[in-house]
PDB file of N, CA and C in Angstrom:
ATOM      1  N   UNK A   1     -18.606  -0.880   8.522  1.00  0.00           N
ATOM      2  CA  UNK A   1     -17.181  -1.060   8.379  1.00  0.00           C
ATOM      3  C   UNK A   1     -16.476  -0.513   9.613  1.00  0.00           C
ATOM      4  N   UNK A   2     -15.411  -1.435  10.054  1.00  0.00           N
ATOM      5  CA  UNK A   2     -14.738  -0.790  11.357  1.00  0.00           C
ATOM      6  C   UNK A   2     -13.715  -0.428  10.613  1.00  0.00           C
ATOM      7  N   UNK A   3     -12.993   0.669  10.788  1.00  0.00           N
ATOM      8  CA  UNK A   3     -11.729   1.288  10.473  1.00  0.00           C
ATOM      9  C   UNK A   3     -10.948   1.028  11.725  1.00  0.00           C
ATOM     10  N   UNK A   4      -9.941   0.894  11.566  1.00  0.00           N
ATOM     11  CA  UNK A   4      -8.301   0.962  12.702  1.00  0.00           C
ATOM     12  C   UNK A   4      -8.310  -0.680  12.757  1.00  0.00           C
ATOM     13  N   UNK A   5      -8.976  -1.614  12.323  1.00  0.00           N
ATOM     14  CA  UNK A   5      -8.896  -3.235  12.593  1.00  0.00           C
ATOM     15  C   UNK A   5      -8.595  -4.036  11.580  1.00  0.00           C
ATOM     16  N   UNK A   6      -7.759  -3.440  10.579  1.00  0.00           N
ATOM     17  CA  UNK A   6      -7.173  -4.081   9.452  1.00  0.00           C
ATOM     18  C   UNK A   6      -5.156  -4.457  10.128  1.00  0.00           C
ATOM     19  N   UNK A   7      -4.942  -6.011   9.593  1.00  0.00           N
ATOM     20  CA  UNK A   7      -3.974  -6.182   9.378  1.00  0.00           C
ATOM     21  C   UNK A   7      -3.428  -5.379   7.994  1.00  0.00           C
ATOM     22  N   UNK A   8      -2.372  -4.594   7.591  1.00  0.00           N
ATOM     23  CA  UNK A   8      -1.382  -4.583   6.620  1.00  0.00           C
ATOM     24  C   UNK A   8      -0.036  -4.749   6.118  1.00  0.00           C
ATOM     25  N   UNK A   9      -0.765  -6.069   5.323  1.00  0.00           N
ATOM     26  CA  UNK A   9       1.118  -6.733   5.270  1.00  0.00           C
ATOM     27  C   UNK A   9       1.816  -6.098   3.490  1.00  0.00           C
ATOM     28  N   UNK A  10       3.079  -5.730   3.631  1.00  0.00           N
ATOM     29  CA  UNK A  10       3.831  -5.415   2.421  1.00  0.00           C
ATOM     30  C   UNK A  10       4.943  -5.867   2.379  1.00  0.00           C
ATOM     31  N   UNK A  11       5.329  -6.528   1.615  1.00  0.00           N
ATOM     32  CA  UNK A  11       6.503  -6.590   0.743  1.00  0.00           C
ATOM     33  C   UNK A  11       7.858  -5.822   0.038  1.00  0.00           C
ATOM     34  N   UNK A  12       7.172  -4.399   0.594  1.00  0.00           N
ATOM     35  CA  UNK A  12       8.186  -2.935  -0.456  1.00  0.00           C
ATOM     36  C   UNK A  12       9.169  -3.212   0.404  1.00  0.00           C
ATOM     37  N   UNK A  13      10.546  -3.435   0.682  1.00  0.00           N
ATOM     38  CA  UNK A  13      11.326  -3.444   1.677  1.00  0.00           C
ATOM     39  C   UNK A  13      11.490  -1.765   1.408  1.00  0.00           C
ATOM     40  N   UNK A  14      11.898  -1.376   0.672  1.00  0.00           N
ATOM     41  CA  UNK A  14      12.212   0.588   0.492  1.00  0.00           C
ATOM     42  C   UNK A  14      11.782   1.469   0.918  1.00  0.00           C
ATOM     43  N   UNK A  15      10.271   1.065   1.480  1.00  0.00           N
ATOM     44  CA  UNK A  15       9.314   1.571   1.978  1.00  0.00           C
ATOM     45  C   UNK A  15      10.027   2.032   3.368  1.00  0.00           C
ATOM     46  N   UNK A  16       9.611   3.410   3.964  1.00  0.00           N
ATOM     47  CA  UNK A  16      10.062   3.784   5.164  1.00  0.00           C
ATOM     48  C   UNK A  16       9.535   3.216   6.142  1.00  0.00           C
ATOM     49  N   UNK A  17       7.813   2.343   5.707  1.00  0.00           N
ATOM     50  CA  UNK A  17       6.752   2.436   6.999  1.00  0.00           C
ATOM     51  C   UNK A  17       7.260   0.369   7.018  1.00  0.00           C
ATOM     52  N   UNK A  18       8.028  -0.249   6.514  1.00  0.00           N
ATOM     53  CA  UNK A  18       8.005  -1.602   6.272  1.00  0.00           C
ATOM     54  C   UNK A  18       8.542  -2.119   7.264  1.00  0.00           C
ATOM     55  N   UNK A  19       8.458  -2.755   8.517  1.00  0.00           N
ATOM     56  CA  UNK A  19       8.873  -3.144   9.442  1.00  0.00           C
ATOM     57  C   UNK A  19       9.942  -4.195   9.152  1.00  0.00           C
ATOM     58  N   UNK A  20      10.363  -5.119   7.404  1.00  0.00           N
ATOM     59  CA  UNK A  20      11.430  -5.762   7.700  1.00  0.00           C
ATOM     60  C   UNK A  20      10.719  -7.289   7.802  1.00  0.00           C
ATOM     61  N   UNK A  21       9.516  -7.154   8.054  1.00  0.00           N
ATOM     62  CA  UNK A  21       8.553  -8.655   8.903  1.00  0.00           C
ATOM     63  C   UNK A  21       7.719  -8.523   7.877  1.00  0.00           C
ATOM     64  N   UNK A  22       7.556  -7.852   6.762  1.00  0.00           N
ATOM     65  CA  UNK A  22       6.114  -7.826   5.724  1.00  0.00           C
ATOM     66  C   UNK A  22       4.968  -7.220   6.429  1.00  0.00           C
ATOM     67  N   UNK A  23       4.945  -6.316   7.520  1.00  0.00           N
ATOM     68  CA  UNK A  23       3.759  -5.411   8.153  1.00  0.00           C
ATOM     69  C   UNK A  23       4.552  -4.165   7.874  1.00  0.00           C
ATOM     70  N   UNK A  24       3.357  -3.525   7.201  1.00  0.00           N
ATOM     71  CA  UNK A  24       3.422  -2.254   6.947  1.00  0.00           C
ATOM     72  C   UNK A  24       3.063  -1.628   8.931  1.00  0.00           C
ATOM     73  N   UNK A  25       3.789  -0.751   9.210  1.00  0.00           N
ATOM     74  CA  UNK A  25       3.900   0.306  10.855  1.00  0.00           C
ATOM     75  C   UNK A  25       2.753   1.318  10.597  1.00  0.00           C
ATOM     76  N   UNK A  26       2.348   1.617   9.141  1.00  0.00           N
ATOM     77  CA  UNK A  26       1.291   2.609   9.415  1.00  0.00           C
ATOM     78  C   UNK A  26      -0.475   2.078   9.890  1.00  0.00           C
ATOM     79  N   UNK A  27      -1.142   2.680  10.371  1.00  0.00           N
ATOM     80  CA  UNK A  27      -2.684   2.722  10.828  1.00  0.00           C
ATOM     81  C   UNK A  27      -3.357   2.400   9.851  1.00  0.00           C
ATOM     82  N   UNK A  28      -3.177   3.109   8.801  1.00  0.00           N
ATOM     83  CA  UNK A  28      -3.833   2.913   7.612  1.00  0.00           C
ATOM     84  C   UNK A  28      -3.468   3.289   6.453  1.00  0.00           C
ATOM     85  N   UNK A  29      -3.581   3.090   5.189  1.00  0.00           N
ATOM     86  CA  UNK A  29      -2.521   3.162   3.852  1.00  0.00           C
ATOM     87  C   UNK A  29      -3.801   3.698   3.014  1.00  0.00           C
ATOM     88  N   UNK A  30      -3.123   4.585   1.875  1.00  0.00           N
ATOM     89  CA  UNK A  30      -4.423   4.773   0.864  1.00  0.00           C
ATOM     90  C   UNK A  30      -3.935   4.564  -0.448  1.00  0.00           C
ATOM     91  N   UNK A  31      -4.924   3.478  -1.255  1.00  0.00           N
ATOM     92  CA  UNK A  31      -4.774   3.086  -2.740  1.00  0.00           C
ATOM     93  C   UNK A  31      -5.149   4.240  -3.498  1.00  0.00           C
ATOM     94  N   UNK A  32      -4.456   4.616  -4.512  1.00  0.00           N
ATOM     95  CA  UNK A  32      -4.454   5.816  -5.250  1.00  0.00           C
ATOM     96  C   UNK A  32      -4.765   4.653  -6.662  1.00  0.00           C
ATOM     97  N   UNK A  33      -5.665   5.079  -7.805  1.00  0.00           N
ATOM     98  CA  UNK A  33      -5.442   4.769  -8.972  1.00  0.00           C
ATOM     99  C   UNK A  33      -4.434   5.291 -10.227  1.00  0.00           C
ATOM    100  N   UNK A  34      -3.629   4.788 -10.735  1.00  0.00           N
ATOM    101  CA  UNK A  34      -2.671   4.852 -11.792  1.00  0.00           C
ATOM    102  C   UNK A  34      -3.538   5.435 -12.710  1.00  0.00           C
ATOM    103  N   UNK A  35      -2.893   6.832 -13.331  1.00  0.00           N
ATOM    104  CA  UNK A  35      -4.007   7.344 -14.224  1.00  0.00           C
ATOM    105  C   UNK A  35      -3.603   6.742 -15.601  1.00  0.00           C
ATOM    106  N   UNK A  36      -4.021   7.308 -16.247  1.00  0.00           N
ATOM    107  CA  UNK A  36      -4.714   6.772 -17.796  1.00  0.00           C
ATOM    108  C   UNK A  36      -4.399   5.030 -17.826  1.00  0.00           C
ATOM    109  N   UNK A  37      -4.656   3.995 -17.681  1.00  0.00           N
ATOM    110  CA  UNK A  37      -4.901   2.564 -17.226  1.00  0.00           C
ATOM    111  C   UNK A  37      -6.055   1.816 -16.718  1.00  0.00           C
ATOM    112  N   UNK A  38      -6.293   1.585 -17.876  1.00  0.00           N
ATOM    113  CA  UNK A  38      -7.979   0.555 -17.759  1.00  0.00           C
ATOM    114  C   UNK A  38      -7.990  -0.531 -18.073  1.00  0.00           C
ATOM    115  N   UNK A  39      -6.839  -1.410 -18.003  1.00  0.00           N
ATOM    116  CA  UNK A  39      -6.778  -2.623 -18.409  1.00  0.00           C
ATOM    117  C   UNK A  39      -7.698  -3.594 -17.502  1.00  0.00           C
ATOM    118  N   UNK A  40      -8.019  -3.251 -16.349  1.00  0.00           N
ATOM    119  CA  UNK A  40      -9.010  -4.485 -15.334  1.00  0.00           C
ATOM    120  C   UNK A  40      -7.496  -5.077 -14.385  1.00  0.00           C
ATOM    121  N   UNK A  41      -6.453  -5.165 -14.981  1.00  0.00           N
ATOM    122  CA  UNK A  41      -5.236  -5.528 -14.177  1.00  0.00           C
ATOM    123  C   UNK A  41      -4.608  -4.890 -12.503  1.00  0.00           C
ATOM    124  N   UNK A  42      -5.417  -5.306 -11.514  1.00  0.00           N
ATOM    125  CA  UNK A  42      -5.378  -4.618  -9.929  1.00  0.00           C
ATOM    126  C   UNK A  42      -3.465  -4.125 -10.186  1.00  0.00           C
ATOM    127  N   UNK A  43      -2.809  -5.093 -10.191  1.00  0.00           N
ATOM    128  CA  UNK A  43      -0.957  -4.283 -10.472  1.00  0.00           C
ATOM    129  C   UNK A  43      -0.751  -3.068 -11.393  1.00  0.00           C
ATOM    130  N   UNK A  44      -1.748  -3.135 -12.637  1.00  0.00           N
ATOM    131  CA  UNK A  44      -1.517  -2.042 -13.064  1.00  0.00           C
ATOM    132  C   UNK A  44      -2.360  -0.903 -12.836  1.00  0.00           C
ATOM    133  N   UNK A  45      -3.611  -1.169 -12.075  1.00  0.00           N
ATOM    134  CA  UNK A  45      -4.424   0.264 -12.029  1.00  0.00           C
ATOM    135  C   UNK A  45      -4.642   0.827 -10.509  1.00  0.00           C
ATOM    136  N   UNK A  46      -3.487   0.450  -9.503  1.00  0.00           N
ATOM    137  CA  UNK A  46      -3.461   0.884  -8.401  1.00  0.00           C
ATOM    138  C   UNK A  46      -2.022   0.966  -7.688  1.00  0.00           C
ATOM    139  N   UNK A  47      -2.197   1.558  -6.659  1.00  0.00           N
ATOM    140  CA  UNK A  47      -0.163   2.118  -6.133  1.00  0.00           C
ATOM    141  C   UNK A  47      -1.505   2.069  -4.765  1.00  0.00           C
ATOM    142  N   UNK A  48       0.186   2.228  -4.169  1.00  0.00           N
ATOM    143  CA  UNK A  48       0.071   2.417  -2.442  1.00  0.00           C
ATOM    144  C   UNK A  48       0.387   4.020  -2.208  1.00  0.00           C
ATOM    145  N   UNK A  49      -0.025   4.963  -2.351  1.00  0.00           N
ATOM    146  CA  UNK A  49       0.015   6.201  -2.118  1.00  0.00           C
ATOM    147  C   UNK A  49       0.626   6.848  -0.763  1.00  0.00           C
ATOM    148  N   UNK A  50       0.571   6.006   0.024  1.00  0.00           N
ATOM    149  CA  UNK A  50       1.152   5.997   1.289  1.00  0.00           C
ATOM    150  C   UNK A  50       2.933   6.058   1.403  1.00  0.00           C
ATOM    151  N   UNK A  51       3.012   5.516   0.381  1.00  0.00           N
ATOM    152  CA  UNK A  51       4.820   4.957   0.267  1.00  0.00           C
ATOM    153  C   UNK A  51       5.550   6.090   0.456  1.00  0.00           C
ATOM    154  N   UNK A  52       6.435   5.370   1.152  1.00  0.00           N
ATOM    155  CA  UNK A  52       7.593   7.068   1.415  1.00  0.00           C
ATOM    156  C   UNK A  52       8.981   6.391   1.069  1.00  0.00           C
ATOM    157  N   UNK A  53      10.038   6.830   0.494  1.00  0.00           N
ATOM    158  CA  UNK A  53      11.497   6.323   0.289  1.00  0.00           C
ATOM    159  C   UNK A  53      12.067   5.925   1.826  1.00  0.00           C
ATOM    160  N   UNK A  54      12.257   4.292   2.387  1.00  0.00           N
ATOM    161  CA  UNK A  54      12.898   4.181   3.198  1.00  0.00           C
ATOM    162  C   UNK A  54      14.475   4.600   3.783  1.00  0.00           C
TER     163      UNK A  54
END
């Protein structure tokens, strides 16, 4: 696996790191799991941990 060679595109406009263009400005982002949530549903059992209030 190469690390630093990922595109990341988002949607959060609120987001501090959101360039406005759907690219997230940070290097790299980390998925945190939503606790108690086991439905198999990726929207409900993961967040962007990275997010900061724009």
């Amino acid at each position: 696996m190469q690390i630093g060679k990922q595109t990341i595109t988002c949607s959060v406009k609120s987001c501090r790191f959101n360039d406005q263009k759907h690219y997230c400005q940070l290097a790299a982002i980390e998925v945190a799991p939503v606790q108690h949530v086991h439905n198999g549903v990726a929207e409900d059992e993961s967040l962007c941990s990275s997010y900061e209030k724009g």
